[in-house]
PDB file of N, CA and C in Angstrom:
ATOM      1  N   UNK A   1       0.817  -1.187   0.000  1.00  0.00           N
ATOM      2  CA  UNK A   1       0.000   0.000   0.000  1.00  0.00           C
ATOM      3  C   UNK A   1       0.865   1.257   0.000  1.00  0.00           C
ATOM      4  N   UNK A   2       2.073   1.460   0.966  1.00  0.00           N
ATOM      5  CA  UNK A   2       2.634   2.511   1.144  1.00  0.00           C
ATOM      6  C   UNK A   2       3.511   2.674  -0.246  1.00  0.00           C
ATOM      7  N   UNK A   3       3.956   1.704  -0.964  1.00  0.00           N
ATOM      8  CA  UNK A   3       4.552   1.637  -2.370  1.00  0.00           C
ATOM      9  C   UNK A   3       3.679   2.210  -3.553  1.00  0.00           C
ATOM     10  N   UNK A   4       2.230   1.961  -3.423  1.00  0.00           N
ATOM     11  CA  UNK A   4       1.309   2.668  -4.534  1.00  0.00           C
ATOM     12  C   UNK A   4       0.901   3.855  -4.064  1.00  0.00           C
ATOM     13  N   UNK A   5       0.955   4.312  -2.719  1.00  0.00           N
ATOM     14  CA  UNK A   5       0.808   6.074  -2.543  1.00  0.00           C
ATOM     15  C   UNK A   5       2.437   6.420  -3.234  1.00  0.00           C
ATOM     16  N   UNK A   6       3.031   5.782  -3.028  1.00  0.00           N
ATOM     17  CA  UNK A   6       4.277   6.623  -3.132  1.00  0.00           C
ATOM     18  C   UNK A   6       4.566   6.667  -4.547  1.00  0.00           C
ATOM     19  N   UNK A   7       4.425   5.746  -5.319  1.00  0.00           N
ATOM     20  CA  UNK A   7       4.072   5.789  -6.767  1.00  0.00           C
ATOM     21  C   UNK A   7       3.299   6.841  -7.599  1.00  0.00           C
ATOM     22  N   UNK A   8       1.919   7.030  -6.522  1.00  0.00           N
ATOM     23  CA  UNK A   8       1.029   7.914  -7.196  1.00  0.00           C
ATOM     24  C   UNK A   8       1.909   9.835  -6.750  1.00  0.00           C
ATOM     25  N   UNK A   9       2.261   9.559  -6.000  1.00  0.00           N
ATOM     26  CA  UNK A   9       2.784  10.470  -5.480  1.00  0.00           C
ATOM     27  C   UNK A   9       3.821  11.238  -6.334  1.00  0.00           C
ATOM     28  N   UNK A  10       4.834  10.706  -7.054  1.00  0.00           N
ATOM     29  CA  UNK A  10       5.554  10.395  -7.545  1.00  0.00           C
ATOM     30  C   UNK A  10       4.979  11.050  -8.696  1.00  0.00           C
ATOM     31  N   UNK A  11       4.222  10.043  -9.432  1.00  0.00           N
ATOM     32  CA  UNK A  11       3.430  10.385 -10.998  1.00  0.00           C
ATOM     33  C   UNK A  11       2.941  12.038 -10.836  1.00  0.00           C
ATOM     34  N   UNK A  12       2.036  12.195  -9.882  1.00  0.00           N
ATOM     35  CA  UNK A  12       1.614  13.521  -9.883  1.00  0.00           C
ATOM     36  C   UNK A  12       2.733  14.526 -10.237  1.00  0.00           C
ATOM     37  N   UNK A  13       3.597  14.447  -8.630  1.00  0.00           N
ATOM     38  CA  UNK A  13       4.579  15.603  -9.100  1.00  0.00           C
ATOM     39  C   UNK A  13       5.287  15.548 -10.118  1.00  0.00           C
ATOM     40  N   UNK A  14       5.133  14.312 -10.924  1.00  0.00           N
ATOM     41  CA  UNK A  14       5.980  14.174 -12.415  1.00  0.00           C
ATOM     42  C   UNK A  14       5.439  15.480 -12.778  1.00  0.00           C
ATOM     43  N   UNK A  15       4.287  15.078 -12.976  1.00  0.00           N
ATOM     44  CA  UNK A  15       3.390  15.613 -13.910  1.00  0.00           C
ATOM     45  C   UNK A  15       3.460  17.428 -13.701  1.00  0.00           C
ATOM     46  N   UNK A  16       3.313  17.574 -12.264  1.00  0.00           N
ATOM     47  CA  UNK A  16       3.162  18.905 -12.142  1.00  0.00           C
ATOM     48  C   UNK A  16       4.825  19.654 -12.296  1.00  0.00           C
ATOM     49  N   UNK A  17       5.883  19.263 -12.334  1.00  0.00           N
ATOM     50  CA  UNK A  17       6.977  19.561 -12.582  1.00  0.00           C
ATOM     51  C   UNK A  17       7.406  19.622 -14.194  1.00  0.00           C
ATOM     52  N   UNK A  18       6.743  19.082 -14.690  1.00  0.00           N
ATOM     53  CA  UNK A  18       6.776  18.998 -16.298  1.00  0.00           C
ATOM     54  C   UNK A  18       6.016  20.146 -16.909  1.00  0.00           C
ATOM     55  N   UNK A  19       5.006  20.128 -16.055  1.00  0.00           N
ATOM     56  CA  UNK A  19       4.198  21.520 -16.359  1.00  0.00           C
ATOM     57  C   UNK A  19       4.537  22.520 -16.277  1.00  0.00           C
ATOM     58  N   UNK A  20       5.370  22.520 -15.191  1.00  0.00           N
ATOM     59  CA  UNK A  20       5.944  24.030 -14.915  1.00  0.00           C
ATOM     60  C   UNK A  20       7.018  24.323 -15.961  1.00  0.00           C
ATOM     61  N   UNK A  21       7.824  23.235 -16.262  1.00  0.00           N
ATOM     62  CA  UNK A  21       8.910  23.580 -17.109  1.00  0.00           C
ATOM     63  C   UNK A  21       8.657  24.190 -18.416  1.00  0.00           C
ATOM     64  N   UNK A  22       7.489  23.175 -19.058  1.00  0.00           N
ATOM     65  CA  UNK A  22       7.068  23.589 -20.096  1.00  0.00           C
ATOM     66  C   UNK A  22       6.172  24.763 -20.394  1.00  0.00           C
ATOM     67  N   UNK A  23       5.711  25.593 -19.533  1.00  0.00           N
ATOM     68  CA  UNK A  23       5.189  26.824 -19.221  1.00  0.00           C
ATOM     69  C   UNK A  23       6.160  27.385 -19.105  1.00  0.00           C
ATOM     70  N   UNK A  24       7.649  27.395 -18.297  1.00  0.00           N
ATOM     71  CA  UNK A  24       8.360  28.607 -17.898  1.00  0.00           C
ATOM     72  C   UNK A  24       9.285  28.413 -19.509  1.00  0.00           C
ATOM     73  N   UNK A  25       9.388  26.956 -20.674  1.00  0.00           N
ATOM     74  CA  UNK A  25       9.928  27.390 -21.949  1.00  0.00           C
ATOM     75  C   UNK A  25       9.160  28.053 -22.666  1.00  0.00           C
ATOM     76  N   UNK A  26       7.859  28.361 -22.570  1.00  0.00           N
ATOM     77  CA  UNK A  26       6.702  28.499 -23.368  1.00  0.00           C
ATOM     78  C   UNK A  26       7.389  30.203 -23.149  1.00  0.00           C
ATOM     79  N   UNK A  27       7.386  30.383 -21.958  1.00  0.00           N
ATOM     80  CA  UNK A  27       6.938  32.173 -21.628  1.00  0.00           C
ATOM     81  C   UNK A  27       8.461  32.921 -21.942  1.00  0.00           C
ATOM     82  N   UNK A  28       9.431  31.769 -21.931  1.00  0.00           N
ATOM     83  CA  UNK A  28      10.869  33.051 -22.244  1.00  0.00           C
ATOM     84  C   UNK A  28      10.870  32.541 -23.613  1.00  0.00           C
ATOM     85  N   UNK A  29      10.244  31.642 -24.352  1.00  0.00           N
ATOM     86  CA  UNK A  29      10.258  31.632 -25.896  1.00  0.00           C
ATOM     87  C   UNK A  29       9.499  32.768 -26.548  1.00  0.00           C
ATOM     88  N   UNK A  30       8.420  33.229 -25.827  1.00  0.00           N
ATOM     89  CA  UNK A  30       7.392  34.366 -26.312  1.00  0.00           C
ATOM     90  C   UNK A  30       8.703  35.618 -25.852  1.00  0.00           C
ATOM     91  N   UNK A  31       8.467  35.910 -24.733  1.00  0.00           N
ATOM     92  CA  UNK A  31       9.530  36.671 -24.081  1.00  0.00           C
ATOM     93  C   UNK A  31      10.882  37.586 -25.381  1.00  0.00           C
ATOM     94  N   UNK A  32      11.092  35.946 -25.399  1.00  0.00           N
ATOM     95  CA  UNK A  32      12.176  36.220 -27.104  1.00  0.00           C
ATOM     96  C   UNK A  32      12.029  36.452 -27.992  1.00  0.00           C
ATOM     97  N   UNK A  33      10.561  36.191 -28.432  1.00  0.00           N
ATOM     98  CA  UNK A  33      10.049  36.635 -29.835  1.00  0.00           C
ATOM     99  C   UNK A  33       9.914  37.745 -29.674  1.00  0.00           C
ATOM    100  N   UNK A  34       9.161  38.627 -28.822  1.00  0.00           N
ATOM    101  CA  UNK A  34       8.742  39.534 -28.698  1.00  0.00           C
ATOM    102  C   UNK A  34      10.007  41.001 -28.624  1.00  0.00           C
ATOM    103  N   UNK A  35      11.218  40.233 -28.159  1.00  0.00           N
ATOM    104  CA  UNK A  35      11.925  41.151 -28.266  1.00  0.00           C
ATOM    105  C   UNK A  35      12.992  41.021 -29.823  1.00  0.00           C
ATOM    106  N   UNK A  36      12.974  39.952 -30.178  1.00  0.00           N
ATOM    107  CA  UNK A  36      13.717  39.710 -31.584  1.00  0.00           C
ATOM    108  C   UNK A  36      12.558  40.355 -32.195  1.00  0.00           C
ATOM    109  N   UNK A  37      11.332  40.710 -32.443  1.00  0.00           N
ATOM    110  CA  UNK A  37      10.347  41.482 -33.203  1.00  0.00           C
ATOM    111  C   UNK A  37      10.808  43.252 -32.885  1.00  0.00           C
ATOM    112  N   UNK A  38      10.894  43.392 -31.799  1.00  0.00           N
ATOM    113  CA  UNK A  38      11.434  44.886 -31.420  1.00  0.00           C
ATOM    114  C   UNK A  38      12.566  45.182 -32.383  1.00  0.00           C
ATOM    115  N   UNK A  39      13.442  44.452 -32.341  1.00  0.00           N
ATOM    116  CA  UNK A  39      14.797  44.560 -32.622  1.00  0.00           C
ATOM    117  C   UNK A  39      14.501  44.443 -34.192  1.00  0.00           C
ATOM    118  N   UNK A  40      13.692  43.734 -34.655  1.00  0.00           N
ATOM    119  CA  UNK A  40      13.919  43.765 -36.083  1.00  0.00           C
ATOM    120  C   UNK A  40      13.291  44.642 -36.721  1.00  0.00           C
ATOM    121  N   UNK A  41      12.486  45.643 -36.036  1.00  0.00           N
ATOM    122  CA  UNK A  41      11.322  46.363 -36.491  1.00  0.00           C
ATOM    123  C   UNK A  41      12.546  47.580 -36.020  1.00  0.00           C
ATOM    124  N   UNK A  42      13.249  48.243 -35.320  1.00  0.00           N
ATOM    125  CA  UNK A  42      14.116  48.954 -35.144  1.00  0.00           C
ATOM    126  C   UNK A  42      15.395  48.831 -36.105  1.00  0.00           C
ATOM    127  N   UNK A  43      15.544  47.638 -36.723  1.00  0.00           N
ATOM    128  CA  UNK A  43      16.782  47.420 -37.377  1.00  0.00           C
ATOM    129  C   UNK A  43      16.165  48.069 -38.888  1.00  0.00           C
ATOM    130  N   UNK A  44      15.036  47.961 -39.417  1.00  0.00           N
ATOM    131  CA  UNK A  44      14.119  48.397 -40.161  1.00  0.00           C
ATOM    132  C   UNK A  44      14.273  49.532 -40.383  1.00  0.00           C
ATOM    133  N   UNK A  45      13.821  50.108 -39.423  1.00  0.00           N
ATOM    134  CA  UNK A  45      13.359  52.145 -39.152  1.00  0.00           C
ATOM    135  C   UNK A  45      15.076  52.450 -39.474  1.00  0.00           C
ATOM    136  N   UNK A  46      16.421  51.722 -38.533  1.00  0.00           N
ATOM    137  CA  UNK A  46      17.650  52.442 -38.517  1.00  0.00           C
ATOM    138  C   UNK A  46      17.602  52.214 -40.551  1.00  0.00           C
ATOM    139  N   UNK A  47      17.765  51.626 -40.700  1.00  0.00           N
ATOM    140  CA  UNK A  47      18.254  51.275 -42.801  1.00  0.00           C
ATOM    141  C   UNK A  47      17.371  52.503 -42.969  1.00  0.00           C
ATOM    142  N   UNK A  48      15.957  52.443 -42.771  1.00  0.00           N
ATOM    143  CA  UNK A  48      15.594  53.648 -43.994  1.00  0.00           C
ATOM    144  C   UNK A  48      15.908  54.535 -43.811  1.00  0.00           C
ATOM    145  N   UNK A  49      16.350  55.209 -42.313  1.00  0.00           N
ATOM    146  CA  UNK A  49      16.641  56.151 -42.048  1.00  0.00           C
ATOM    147  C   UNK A  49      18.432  56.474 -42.778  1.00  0.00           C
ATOM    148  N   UNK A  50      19.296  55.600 -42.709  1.00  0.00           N
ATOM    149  CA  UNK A  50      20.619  55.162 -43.283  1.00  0.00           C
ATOM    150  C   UNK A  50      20.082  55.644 -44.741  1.00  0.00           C
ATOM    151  N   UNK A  51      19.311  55.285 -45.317  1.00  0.00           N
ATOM    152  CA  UNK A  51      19.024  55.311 -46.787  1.00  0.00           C
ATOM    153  C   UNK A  51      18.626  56.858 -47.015  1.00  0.00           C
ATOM    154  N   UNK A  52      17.568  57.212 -46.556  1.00  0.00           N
ATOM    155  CA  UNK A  52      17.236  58.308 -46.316  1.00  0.00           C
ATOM    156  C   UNK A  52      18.227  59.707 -46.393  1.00  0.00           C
ATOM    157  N   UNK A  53      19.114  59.155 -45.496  1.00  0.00           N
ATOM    158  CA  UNK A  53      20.586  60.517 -45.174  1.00  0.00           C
ATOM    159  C   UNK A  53      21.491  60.147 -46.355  1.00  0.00           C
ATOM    160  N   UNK A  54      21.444  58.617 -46.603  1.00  0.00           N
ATOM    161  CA  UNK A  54      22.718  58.779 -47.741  1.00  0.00           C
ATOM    162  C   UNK A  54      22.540  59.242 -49.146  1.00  0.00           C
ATOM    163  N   UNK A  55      20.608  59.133 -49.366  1.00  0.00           N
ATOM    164  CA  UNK A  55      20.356  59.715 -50.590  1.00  0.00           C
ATOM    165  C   UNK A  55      19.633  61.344 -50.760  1.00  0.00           C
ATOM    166  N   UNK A  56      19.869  61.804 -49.882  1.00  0.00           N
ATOM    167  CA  UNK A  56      19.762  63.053 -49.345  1.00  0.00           C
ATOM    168  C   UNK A  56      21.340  63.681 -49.548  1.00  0.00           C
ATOM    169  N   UNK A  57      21.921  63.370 -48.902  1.00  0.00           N
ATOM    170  CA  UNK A  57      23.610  63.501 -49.035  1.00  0.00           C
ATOM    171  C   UNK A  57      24.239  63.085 -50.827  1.00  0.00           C
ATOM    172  N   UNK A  58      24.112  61.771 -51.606  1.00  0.00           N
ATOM    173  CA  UNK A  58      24.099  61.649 -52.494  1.00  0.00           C
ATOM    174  C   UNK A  58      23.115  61.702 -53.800  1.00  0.00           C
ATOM    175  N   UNK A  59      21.962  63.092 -54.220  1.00  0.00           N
ATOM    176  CA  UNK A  59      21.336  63.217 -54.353  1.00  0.00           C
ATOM    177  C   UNK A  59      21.657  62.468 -56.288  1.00  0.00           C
ATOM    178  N   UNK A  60      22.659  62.376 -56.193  1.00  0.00           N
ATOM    179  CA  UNK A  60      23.175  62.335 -58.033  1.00  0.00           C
ATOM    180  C   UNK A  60      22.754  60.744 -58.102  1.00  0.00           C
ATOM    181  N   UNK A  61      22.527  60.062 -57.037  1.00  0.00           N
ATOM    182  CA  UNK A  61      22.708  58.292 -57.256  1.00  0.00           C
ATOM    183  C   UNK A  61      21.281  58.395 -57.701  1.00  0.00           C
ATOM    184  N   UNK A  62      20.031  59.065 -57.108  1.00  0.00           N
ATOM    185  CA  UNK A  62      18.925  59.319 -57.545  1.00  0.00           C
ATOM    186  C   UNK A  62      18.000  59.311 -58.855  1.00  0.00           C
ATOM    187  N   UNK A  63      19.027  59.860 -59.278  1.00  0.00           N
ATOM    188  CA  UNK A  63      18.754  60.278 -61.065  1.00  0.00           C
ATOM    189  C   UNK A  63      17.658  61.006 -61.589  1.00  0.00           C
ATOM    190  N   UNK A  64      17.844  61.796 -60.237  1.00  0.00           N
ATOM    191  CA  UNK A  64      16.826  63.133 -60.521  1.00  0.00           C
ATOM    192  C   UNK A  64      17.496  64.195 -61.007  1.00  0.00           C
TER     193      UNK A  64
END
């Protein structure tokens, strides 16, 4: 008897320890997206802005 509580015992906290893990990869995987989306949406804005000054500055590449 004391071998199948301890079994069940066992299984549960499997279970609830698996859960947690896979919730705490779930939330720094979002976590990461969310900031690799920042970063790429800023890496974005810096180029046009780069583009912007260099064809402002090199108005002849234009071919206006």
């Amino acid at each position: 008897m004391f071998a199948m509580v301890t079994t069940v015992i066992l299984y549960v906290a499997g279970f609830v320890f698996l859960y947690g893990v896979i919730r705490l990869a779930v939330r720094h995987a979002l976590e990461e997206m969310e900031t690799r989306r920042i970063q790429a949406e800023r890496a974005e804005e810096l180029a046009a802005a780069r583009d912007r000054t260099m064809l402002r500055e090199n108005g002849f590449l234009t071919g206006n």
